[in-house]
Protein backbone atom coordinates (compact mmCIF):
# COMPACT_ATOMS: atom_id res chain seq x y z
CA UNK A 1 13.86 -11.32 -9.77
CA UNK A 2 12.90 -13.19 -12.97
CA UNK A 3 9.99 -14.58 -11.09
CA UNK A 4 6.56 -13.30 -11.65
CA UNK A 5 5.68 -13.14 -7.79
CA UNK A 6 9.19 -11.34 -7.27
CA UNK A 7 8.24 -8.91 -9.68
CA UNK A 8 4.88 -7.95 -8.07
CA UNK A 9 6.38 -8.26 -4.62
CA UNK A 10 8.85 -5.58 -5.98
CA UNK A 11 6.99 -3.40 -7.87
CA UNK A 12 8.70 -3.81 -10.50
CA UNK A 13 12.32 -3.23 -8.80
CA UNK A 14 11.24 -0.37 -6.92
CA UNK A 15 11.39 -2.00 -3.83
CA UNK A 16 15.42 -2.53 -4.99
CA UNK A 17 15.80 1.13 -4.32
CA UNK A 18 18.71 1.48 -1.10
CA UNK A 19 17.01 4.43 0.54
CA UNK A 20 13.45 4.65 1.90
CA UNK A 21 12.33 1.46 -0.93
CA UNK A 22 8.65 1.93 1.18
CA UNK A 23 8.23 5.35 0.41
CA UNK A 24 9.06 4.76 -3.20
CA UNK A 25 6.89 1.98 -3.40
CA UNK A 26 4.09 4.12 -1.86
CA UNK A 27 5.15 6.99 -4.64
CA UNK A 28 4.74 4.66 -7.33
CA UNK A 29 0.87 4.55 -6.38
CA UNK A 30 0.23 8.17 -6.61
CA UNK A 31 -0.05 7.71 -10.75
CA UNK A 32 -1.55 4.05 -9.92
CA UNK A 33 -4.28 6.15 -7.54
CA UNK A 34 -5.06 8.65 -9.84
CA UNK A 35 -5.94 6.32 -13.05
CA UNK A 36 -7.96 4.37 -10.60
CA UNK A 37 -9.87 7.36 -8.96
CA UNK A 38 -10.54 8.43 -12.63
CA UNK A 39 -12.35 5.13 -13.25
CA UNK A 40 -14.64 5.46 -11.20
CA UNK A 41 -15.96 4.06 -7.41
CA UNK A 42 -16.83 0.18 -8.63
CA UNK A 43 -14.19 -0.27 -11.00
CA UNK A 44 -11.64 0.96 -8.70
CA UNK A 45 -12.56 -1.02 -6.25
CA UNK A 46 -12.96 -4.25 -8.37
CA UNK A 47 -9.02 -3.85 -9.23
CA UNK A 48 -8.12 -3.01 -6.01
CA UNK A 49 -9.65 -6.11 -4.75
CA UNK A 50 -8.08 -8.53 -6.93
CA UNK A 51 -4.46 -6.53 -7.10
CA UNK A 52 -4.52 -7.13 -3.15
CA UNK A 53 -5.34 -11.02 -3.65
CA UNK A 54 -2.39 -11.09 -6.37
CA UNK A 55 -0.48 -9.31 -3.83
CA UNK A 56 -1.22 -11.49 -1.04
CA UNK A 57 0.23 -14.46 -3.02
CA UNK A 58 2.70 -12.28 -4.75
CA UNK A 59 3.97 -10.86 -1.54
CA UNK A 60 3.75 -14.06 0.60
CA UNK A 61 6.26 -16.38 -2.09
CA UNK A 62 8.51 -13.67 -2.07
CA UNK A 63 9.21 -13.50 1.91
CA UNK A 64 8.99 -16.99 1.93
CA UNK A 65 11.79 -17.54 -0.88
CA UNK A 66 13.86 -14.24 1.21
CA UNK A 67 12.89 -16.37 4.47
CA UNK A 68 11.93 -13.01 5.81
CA UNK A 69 8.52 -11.99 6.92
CA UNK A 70 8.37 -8.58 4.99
CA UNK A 71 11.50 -7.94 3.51
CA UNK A 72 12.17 -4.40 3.28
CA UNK A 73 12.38 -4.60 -0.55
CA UNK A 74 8.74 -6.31 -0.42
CA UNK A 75 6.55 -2.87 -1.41
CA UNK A 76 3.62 -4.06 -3.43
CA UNK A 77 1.56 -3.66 -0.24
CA UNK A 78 2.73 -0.18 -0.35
CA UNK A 79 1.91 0.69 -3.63
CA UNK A 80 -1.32 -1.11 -3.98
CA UNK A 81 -2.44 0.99 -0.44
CA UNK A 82 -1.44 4.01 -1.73
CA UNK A 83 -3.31 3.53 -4.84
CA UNK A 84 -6.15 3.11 -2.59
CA UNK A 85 -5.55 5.96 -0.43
CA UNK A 86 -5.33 8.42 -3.54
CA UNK A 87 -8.34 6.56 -5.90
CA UNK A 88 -11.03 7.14 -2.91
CA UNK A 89 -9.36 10.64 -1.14
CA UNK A 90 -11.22 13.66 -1.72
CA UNK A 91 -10.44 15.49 -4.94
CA UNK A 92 -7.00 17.90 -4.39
CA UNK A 93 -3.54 18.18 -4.13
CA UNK A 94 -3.57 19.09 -0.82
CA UNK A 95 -5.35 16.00 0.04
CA UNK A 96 -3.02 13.39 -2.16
CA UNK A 97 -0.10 15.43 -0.16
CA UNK A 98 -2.23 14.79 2.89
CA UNK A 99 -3.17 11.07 1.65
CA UNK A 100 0.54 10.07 0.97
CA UNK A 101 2.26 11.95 4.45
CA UNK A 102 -0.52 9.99 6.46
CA UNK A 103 -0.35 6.87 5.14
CA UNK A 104 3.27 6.49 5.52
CA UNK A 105 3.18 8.04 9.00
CA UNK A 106 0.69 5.41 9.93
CA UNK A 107 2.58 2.55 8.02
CA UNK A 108 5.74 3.24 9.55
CA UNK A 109 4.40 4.05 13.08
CA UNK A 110 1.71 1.43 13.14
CA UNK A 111 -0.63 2.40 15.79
CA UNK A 112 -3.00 0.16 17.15
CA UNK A 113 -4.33 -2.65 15.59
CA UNK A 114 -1.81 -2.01 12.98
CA UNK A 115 1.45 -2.80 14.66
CA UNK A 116 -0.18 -6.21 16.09
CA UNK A 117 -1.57 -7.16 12.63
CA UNK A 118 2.12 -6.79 11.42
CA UNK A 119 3.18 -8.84 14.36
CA UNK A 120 0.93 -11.58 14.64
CA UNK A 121 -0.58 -12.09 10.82
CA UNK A 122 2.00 -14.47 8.86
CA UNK A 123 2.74 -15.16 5.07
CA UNK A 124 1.21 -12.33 2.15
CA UNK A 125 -1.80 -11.50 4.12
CA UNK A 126 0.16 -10.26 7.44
CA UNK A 127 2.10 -8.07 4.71
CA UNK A 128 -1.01 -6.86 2.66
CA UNK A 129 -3.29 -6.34 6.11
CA UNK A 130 -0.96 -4.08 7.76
CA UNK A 131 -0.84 -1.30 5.48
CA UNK A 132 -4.50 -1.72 4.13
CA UNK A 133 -5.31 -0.85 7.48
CA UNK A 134 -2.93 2.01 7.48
CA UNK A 135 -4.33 3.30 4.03
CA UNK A 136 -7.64 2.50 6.10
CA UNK A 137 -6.55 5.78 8.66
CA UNK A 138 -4.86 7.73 6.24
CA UNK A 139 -7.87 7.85 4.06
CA UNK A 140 -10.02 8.84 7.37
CA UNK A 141 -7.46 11.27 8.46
CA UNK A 142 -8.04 13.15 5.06
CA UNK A 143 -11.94 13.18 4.66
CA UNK A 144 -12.06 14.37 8.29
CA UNK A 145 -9.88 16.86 7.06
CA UNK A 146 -11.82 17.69 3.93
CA UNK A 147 -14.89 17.90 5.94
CA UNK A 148 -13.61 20.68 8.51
CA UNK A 149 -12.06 22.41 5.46
């Protein structure tokens, strides 16, 4: 893991952990989510943008060094898309609880397009696509909550 793109791809050694390594990888966003959110719209999306480029190359060497296409140790894309979900969710604990049950429910169960995005998209950007889309529901699952609240 001395690497730099193994490192990323990792998150830091998260994605090492032997139980669940996506959910941990997705925890380790919360704190990433909420420094973000307290920056503001712009610049929260200006990182987010270029963390998912670094993780599309991060995330692509590393399954292509493994020879797998998302290795199960491989949770950038889960961290950087659950930064996302919490830096643009509506303000709350309930929603980050809401943000971070969602977006794993809809990264592990990949519903439609998801699951074929997973399937079909190769290399860093097949990893990365599949759970920006599912950060992508999660976050609409929780303002359509907020909003009947």
């Amino acid at each position: 893991m001395r690497a730099p793109a193994h490192l990323i791809a990792l998150s830091g050694g998260v994605g090492l952990v032997p139980v669940a390594p996506g959910t941990f990888g997705a925890l380790l966003g919360l704190p990433l989510g909420l420094a973000l959110a307290a920056a503001g719209f712009w610049p929260a999306a200006a990182a987010l943008v270029a963390a998912g480029l670094i993780g599309v190359w991060a995330c692509g060497a590393t399954a292509s060094a493994a020879g797998v296409h998302d290795h199960q140790a491989i949770v950038f894309d889960e961290t950087w898309a659950m930064a996302a979900v919490v830096a643009f969710a509506p303000p709350g604990y309930a929603m980050l609880l809401g943000g971070f049950v969602a977006f794993r429910f809809f990264d592990i169960v990949k519903p439609w397009p998801i699951g074929r995005i997973d399937r079909r998209v190769e290399g860093g950007l097949g990893i990365m696509l599949d759970d920006a889309l599912a950060a992508v529901y999660a976050l609409a699952a929780v303002h359509l909550v907020a909003r009947l609240l």
